[in-house]
Protein backbone atom coordinates (compact mmCIF):
# COMPACT_ATOMS: atom_id res chain seq x y z
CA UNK A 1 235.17 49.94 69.02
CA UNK A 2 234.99 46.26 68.16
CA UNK A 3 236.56 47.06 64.63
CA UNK A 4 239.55 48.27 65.97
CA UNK A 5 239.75 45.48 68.70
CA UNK A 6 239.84 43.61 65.55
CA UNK A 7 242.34 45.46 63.84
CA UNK A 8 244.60 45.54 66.51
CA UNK A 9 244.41 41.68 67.11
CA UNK A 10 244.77 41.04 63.12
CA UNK A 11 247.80 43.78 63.63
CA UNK A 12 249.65 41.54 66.69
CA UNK A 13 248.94 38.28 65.31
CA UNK A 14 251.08 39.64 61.83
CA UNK A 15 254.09 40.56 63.93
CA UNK A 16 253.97 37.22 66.04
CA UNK A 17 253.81 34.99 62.40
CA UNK A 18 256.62 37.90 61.45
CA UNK A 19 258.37 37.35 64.16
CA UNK A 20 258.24 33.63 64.20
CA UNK A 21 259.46 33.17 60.75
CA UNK A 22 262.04 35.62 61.33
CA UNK A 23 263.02 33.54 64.22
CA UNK A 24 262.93 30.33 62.20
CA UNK A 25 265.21 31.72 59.82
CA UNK A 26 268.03 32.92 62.49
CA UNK A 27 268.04 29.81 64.17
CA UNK A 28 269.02 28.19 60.24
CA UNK A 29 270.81 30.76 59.90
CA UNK A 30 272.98 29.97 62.59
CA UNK A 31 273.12 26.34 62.57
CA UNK A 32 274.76 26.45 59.02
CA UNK A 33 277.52 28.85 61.37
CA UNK A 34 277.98 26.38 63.58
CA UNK A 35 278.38 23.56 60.98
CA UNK A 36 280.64 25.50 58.85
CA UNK A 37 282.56 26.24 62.06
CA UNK A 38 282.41 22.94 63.46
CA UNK A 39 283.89 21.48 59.87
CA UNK A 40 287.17 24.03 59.89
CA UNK A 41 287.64 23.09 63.53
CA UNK A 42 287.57 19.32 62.50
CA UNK A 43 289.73 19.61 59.41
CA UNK A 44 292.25 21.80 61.16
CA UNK A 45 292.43 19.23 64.18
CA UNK A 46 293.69 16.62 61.80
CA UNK A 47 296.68 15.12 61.42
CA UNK A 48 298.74 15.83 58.41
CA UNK A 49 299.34 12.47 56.83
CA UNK A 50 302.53 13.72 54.83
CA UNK A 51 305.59 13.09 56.91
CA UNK A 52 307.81 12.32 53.59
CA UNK A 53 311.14 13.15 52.29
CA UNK A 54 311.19 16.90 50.85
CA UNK A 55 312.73 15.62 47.68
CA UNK A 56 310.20 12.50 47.38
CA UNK A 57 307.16 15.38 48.20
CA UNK A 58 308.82 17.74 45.13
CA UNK A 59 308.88 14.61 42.72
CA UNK A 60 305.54 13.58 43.39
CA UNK A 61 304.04 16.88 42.48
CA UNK A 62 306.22 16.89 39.18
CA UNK A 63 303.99 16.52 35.61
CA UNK A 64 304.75 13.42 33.94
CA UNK A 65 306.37 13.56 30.45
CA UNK A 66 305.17 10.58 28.05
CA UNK A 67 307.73 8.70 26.00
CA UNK A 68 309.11 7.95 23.89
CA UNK A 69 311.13 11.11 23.80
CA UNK A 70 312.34 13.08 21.12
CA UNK A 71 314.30 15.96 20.32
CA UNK A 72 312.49 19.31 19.06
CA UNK A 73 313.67 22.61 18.67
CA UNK A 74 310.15 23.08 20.62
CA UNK A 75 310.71 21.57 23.66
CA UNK A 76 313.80 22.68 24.08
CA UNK A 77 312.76 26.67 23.82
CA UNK A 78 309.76 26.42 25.81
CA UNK A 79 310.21 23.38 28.25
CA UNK A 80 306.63 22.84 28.17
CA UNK A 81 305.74 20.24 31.55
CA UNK A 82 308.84 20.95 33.64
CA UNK A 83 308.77 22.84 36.90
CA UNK A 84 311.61 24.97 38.57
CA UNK A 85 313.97 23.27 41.14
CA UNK A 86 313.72 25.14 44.44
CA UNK A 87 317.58 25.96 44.78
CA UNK A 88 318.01 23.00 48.06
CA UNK A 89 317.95 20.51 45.67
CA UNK A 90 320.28 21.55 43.04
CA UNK A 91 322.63 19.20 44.80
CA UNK A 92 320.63 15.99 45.01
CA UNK A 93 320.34 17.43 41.21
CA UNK A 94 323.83 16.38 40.61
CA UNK A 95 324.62 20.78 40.39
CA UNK A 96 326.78 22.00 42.88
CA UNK A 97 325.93 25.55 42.17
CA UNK A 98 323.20 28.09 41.79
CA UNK A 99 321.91 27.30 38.31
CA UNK A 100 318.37 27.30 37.05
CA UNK A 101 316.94 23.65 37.11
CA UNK A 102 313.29 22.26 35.79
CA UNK A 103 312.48 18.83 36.06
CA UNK A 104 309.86 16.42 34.94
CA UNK A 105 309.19 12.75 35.95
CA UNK A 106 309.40 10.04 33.16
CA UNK A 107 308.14 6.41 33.00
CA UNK A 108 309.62 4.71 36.32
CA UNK A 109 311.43 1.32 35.16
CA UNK A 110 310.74 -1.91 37.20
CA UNK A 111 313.49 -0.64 39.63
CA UNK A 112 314.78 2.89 39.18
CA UNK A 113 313.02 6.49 39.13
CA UNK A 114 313.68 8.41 36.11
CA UNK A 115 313.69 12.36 35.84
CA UNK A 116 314.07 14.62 32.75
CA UNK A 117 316.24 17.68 33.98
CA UNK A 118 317.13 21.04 32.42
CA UNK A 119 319.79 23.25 33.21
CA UNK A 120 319.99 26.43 32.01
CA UNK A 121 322.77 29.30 32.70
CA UNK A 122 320.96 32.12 31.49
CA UNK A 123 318.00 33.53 29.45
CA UNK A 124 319.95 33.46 26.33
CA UNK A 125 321.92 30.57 26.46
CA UNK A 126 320.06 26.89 25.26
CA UNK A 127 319.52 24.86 28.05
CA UNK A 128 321.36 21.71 28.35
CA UNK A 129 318.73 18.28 29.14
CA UNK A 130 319.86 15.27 31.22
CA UNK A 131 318.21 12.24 31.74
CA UNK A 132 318.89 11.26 35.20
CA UNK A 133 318.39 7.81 37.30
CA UNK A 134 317.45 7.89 41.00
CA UNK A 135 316.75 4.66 43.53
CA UNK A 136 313.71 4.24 45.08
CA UNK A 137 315.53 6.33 47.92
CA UNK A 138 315.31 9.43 45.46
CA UNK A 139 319.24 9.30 45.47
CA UNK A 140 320.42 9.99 42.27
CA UNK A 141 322.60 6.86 40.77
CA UNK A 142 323.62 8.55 37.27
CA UNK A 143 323.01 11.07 35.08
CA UNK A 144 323.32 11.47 30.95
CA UNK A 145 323.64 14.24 28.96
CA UNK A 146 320.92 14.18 26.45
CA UNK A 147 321.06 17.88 24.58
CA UNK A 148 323.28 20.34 24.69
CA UNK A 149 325.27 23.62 22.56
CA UNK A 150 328.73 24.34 22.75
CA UNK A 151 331.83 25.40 20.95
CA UNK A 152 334.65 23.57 20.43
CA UNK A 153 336.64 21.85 17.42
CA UNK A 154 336.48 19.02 15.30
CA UNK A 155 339.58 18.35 13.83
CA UNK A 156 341.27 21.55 14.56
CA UNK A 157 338.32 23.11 13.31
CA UNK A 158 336.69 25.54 15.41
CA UNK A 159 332.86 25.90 15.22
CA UNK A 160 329.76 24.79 16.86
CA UNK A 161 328.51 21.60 18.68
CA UNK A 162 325.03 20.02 19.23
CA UNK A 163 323.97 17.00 20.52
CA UNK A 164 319.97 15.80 19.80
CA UNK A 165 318.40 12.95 21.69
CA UNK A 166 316.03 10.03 21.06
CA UNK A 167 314.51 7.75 24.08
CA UNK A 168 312.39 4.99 23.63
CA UNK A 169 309.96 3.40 26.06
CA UNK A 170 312.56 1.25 27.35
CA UNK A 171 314.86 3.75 27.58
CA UNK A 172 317.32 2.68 25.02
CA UNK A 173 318.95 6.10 24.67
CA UNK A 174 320.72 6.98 20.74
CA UNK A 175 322.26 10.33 20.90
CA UNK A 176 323.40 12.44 17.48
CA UNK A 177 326.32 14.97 16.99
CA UNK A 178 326.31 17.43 15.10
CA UNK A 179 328.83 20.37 14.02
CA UNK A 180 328.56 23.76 12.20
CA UNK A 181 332.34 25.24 11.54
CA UNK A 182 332.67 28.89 11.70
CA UNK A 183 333.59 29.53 8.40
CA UNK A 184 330.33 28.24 7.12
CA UNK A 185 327.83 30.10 9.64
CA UNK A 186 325.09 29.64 7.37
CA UNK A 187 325.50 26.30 7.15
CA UNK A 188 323.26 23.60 8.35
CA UNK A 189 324.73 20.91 11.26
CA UNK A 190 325.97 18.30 10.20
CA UNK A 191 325.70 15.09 11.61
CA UNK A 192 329.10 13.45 13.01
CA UNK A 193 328.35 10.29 14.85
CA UNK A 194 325.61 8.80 16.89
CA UNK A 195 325.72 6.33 20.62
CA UNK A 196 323.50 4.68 22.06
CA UNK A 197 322.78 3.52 25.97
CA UNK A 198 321.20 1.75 27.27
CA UNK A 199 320.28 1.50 31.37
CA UNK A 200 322.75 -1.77 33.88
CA UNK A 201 320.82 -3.35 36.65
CA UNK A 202 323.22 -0.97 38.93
CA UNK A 203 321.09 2.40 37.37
CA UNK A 204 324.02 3.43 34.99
CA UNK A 205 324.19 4.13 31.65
CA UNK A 206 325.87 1.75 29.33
CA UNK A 207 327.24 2.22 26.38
CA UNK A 208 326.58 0.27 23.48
CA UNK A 209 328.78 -1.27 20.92
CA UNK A 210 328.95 0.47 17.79
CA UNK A 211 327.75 -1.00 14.48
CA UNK A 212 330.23 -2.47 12.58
């Protein structure tokens, strides 16, 4: 009799230590619920800080593209760093219609924003690259032509045309022509002239003199 008065005291003081720990783990259980609970309840209570321009929000979250900047065959192709252009802001762009747009931030200057945009009719077709120049207002003040592929005639010639692009750190800008008649398809480009800009305290690109 007293060994199973034993046993079943041994037996009940098992399932209170069972039960305790059990307990003990519950109630930590739960408290990490009501801290991870309490912490989304906080976060979602806050204010959201950003209350800027759409445009200045989109050029903020752009990759920035090093310079100096030159042409490659490369680049072009791929368009490695640039983002799409959600359609709204094709016209703050300086595009007026539904084209395909990437852009990438450059190197700000002391007083102007600078973006690196691509334009691009279809899958086929190279794209054509503009360096643009916006105010601190992310309204766009000018825009250059940088690289582009086109037919037309030199001379009376008809054939192909390609501009290339060099930009230095201080954004003096020389761009190259090239041309490629028809009758000579296999031909390589050849060069035709070169200009170079440079950017005016007003944010617009300036032509320089040519070398005499």
């Amino acid at each position: 009799m007293m060994k199973k008065s034993i046993i079943w005291v041994s037996a009940v003081l098992l399932m209170m230590a069972f039960g305790c720990r059990n307990h003990n783990r519950m109630a930590e259980y739960q408290r990490k619920i009501d801290s991870i609970k309490k912490a989304e309840t906080t976060k979602a209570m806050l204010p959201v800080p950003d209350n800027r321009e759409p445009l200045t929000v989109f050029f903020d979250s752009l990759s920035m593209i090093a310079l100096p900047l030159y042409y490659t065959p490369e680049f072009v192709e791929y368009l490695p760093q640039m983002t799409p252009v959600p359609k709204l802001f094709n016209s703050s762009m300086g595009c007026e219609g539904d084209q395909k747009l990437k852009a990438a931030i450059l190197p700000p200057t002391p007083h102007f924003n600078m973006v690196l945009l691509a334009e691009r009719m279809d899958s086929i077709t190279p794209p054509t690259l503009y360096l643009c120049v916006f105010d601190h207002d992310n309204v766009m003040q000018d825009r250059l032509t940088i690289y582009e592929r086109a037919d037309g005639d030199l001379n009376g010639e008809i054939g192909s045309m390609k501009l290339e692009y060099s930009v230095t750190s201080r954004y003096e800008v020389t761009l190259m022509r090239f041309f490629r008649s028809d009758n000579k398809p296999d031909a390589d480009f050849e060069w035709k002239e070169s200009r170079k800009f440079h950017i005016n305290r007003e944010g617009h690109f300036e032509e320089e003199p040519a070398d005499l």
